[in-house]
C-alpha atoms as a PDB file:
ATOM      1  CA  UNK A   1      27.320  -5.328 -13.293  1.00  0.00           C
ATOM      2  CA  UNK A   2      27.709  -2.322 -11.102  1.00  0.00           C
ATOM      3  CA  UNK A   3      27.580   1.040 -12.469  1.00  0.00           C
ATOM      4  CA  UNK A   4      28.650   3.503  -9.709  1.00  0.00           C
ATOM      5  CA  UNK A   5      28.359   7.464 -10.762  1.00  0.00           C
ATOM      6  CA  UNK A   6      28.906   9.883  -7.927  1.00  0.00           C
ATOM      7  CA  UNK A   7      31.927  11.765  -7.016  1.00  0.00           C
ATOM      8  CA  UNK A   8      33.465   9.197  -4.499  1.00  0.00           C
ATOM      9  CA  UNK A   9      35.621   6.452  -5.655  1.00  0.00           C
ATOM     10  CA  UNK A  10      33.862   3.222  -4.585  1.00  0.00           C
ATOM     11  CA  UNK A  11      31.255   2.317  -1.924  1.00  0.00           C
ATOM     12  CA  UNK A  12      32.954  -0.675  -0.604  1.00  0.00           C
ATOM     13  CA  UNK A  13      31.169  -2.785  -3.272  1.00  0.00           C
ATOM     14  CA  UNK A  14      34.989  -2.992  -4.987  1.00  0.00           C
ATOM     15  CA  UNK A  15      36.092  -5.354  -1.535  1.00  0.00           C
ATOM     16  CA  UNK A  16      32.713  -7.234  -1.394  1.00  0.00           C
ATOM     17  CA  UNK A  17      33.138  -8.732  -5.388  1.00  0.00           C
ATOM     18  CA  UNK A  18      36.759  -8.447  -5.417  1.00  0.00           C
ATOM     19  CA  UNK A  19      37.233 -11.827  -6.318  1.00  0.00           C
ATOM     20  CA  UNK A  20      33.861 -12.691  -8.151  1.00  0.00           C
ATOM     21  CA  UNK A  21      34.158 -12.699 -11.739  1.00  0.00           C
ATOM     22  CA  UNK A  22      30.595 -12.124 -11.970  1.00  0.00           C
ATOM     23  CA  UNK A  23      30.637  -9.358 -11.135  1.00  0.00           C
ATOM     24  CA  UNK A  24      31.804  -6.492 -13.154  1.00  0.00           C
ATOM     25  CA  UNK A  25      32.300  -3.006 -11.827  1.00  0.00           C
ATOM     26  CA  UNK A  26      31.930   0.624 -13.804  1.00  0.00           C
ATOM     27  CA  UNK A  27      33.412   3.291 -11.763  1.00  0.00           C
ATOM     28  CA  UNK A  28      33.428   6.921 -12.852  1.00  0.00           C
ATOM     29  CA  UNK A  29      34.689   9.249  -9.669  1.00  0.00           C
ATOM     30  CA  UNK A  30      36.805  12.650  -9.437  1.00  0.00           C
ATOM     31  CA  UNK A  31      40.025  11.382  -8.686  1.00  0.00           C
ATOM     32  CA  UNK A  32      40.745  14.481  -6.237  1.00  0.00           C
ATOM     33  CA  UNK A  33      38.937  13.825  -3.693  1.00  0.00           C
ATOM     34  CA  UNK A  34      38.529  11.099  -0.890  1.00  0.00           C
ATOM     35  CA  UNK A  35      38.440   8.012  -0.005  1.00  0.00           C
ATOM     36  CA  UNK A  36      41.701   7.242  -2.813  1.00  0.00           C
ATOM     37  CA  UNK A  37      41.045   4.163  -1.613  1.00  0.00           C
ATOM     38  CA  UNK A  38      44.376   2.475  -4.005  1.00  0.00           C
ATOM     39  CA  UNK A  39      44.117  -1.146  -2.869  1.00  0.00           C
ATOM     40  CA  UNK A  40      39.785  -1.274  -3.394  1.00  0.00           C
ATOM     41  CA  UNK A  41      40.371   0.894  -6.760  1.00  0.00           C
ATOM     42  CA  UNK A  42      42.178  -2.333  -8.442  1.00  0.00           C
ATOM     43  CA  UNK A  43      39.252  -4.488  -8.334  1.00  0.00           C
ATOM     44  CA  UNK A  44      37.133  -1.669 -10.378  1.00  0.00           C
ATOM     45  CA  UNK A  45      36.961  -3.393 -13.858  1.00  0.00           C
ATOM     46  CA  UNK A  46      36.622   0.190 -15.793  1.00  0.00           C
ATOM     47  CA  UNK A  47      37.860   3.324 -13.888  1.00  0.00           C
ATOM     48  CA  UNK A  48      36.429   6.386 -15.121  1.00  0.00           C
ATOM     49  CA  UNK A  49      38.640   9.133 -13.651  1.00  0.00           C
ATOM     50  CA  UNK A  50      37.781  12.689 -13.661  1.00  0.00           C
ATOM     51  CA  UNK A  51      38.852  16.051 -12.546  1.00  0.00           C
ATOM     52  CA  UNK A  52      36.943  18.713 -10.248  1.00  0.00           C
ATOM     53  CA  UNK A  53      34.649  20.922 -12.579  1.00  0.00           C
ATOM     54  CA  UNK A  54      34.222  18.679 -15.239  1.00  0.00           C
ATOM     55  CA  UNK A  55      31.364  20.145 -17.243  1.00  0.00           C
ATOM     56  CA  UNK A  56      27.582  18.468 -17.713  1.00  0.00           C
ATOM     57  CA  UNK A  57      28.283  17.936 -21.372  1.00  0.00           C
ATOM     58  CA  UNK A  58      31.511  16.574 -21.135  1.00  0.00           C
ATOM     59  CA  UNK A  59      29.993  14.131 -18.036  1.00  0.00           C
ATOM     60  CA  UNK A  60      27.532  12.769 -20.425  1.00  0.00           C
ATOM     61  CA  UNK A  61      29.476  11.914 -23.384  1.00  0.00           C
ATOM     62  CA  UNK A  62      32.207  10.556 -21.180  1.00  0.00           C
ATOM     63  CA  UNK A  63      29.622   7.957 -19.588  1.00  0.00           C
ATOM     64  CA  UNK A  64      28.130   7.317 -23.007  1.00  0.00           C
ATOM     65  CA  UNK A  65      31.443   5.944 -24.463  1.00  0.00           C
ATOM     66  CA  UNK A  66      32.231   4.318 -21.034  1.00  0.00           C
ATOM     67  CA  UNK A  67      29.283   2.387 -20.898  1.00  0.00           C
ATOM     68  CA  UNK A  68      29.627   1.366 -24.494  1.00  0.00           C
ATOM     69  CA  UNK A  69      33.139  -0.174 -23.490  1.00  0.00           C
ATOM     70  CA  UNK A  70      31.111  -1.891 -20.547  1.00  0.00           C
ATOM     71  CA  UNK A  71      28.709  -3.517 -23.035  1.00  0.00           C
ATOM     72  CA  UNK A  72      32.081  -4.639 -25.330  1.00  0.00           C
ATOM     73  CA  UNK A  73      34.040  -6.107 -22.383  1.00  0.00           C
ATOM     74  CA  UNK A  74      30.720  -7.759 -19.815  1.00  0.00           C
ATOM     75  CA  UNK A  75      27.432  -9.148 -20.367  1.00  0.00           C
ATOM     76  CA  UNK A  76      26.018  -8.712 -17.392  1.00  0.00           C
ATOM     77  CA  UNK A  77      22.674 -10.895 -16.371  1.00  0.00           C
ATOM     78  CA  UNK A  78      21.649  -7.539 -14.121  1.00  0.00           C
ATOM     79  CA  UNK A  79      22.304  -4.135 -13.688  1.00  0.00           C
ATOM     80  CA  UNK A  80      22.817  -2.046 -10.726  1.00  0.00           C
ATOM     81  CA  UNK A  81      22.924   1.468 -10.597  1.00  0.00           C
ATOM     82  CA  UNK A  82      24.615   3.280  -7.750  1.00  0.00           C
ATOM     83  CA  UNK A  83      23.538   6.628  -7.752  1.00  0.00           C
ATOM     84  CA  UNK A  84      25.215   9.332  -5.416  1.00  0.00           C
ATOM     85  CA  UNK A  85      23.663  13.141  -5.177  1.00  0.00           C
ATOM     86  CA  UNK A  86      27.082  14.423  -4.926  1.00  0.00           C
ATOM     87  CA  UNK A  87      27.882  15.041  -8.268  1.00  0.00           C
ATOM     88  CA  UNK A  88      25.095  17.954  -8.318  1.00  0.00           C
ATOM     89  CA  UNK A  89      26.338  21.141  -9.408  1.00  0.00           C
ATOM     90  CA  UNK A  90      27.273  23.147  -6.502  1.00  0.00           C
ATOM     91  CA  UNK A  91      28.395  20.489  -4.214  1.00  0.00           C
ATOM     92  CA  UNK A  92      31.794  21.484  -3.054  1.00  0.00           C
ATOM     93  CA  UNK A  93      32.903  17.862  -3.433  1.00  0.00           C
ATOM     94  CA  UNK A  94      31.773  16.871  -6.625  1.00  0.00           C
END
């Protein structure tokens, strides 16, 4: 399982695994910003799609039910967590 929080959509992992069902992919992204990359967002299993500003709070309780749906729907044999920096408050991107 990937879990991929930053602001970006995808890190190309999406085209690498698009056709390994072992691999399960978590995806949560602001949907306003690049790459809108449409053809590599269909192989994310669970799109989390957000909008600029979204608060801290709101972030956290969002991933907490997101990840509970992961745990429902995969059970992955390892984890891997993609963190970005560009979801810190302040970055004009995130």
């Amino acid at each position: 399982m990937i879990i991929d929080l930053d602001a970006h959509q995808g890190n190309g992992h999406e085209m690498d695994f698009a056709h390994d069902g072992r691999v399960y992919i978590l995806d949560m992204y602001n949907t306003e910003i690049y790459p809108q990359d449409y053809e590599a967002r269909r192989y994310i299993h669970q799109r989390v799609e957000l909008l600029s500003g979204v608060s801290t709070k709101e972030y956290l309780e969002r991933l907490d039910k997101e990840l509970e749906v992961a745990q429902n729907a995969f059970e992955p044999e390892l984890i891997l967590y993609n963190a970005g920096t560009d979801i810190l408050n302040g970055d004009p991107l995130g």
